[in-house]
Protein backbone atom coordinates (compact mmCIF):
# COMPACT_ATOMS: atom_id res chain seq x y z
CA UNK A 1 -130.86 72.96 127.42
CA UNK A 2 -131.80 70.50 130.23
CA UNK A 3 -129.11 67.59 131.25
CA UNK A 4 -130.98 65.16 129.42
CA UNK A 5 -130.78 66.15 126.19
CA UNK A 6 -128.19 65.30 123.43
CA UNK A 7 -125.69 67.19 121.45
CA UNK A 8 -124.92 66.30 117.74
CA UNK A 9 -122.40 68.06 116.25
CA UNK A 10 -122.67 68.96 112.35
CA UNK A 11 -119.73 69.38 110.02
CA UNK A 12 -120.82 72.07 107.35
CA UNK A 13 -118.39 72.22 104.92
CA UNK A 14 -118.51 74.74 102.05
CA UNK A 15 -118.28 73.37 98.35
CA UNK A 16 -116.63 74.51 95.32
CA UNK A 17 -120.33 75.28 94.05
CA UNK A 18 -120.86 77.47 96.75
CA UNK A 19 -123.25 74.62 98.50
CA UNK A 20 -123.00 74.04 102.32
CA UNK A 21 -121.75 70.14 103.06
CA UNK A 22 -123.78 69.38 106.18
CA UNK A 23 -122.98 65.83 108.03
CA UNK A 24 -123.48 65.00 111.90
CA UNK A 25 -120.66 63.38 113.06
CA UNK A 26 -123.23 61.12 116.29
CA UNK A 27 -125.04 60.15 112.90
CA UNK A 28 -123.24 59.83 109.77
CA UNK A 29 -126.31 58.90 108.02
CA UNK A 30 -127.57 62.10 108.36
CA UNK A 31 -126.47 64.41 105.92
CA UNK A 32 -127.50 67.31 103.64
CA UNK A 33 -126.76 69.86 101.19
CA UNK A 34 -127.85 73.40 100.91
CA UNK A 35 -126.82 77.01 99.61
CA UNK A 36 -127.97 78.31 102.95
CA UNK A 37 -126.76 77.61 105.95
CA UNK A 38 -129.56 78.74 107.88
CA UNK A 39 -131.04 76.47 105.85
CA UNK A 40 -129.13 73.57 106.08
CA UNK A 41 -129.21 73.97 109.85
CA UNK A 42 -133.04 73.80 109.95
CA UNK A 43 -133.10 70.89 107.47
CA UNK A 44 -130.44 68.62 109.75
CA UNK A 45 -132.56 69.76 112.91
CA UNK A 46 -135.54 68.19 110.82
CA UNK A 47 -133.77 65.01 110.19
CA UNK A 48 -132.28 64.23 113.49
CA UNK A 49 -135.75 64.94 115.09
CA UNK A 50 -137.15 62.27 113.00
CA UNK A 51 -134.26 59.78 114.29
CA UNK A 52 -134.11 60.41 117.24
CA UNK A 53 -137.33 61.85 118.42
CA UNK A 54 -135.51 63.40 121.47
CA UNK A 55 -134.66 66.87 122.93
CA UNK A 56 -131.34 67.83 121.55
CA UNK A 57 -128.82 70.48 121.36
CA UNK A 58 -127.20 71.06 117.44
CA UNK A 59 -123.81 72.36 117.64
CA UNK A 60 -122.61 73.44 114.29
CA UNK A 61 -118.73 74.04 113.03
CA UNK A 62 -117.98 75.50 109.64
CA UNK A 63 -115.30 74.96 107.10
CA UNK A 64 -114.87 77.04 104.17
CA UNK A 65 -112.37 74.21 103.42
CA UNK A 66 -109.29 76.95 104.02
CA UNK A 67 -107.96 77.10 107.32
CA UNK A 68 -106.25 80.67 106.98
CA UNK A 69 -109.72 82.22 106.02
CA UNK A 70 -111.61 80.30 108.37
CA UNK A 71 -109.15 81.79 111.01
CA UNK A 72 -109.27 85.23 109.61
CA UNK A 73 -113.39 84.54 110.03
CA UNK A 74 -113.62 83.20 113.68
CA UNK A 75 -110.92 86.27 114.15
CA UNK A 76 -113.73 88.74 112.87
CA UNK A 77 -116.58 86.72 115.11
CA UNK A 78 -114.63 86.99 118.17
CA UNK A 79 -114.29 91.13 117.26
CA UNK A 80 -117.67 91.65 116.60
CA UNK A 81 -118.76 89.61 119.87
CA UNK A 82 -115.96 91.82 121.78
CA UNK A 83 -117.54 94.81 120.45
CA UNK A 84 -120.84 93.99 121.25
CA UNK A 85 -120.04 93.46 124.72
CA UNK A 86 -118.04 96.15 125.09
CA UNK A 87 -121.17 98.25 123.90
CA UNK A 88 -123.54 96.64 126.57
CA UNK A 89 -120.75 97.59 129.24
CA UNK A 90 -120.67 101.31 127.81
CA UNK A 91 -124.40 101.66 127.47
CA UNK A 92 -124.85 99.75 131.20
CA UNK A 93 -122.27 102.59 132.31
CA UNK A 94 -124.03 105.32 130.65
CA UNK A 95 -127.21 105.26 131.55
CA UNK A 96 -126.94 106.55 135.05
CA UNK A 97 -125.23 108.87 134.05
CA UNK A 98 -127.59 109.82 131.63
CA UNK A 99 -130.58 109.55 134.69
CA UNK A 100 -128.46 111.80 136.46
CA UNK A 101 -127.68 114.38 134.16
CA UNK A 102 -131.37 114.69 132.83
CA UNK A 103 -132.13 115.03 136.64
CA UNK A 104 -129.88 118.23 136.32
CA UNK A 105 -132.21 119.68 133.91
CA UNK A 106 -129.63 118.74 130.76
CA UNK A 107 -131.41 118.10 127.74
CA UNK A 108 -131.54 114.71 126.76
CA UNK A 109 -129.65 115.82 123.27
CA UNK A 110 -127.20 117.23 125.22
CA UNK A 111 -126.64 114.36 127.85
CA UNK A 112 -126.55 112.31 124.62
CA UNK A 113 -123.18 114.41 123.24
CA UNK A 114 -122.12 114.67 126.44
CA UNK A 115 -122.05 110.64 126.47
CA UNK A 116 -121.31 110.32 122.66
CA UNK A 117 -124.37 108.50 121.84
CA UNK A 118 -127.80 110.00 120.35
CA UNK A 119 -130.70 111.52 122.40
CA UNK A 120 -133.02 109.33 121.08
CA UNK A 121 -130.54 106.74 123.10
CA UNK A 122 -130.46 108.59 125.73
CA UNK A 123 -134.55 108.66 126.29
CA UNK A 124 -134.51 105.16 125.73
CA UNK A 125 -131.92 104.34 128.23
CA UNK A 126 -134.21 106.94 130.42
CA UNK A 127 -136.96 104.17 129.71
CA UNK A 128 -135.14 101.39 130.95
CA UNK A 129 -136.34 100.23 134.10
C-alpha cells in the first residue's frame, strides 16, 4: 500500500447463527452480515469503496465471541505461519544441496531421500533459477 491510502479496521464478530458480524470501526455506518467471511470481507471492501472512493487498506480482526478459543486459534495461525517459514528456510537450504548432489551423478530420487523430501521436489528445486 502507498502512504496515502487509509486503513479501516473491521470488527467481524461470529454469531450464535453461525453468521459473521462485520462493522468498521473509521465508519460505524458501515456494517454487514454474512456466513462467509471471505464474503463479508469483499462485501465491506464494496461498501467502503462507495464511501469513500479512495485507495485503502482493510484490516480485519475476528471474534468468535470466546477469548480462550480465539487464543487457542491465533495460537494455531502463528504455528502454521512458523511452519511455513520454517519450510521455505529448509527447502532454500536444500536445494544446493540438491544441485550439488545431482552434479555428483545421484539420482534425483535419491538426492530427494537423501534430503527427506520427494524427487519430484528435488527436479523442481533443480528448476529453480
Amino acid at each position: 500500500m502507498n502512504s496515502t491510502s487509509r486503513s479501516f479496521h473491521v470488527r467481524a464478530v461470529l454469531t450464535t447463527g453461525g453468521l459473521w458480524q462485520g462493522s468498521v470501526d473509521e465508519l460505524p455506518e458501515v456494517t454487514h452480515t454474512h456466513r462467509s467471511l471471505a464474503q463479508l470481507e469483499s462485501r465491506l471492501q464494496k461498501k467502503i469503496s462507495e464511501t469513500c472512493g479512495e485507495p485503502f487498506e482493510l484490516v480485519m480482526v475476528t471474534s468468535t465471541g470466546d477469548t480462550a478459543f480465539d487464543d487457542q486459534l491465533t495460537r494455531a495461525r502463528d504455528l502454521r505461519t512458523q511452519a511455513d517459514d520454517l519450510a521455505r528456510q529448509a527447502r532454500e537450504a536444500a536445494q544446493p544441496l540438491a544441485k550439488r548432489l545431482t552434479a555428483l551423478g545421484v539420482s534425483q530420487r535419491d538426492a530427494g531421500r537423501l534430503l527427506s523430501v520427494s524427487g519430484s521436489l528435488v527436479a523442481a528445486m533443480l528448476s529453480d533459477h
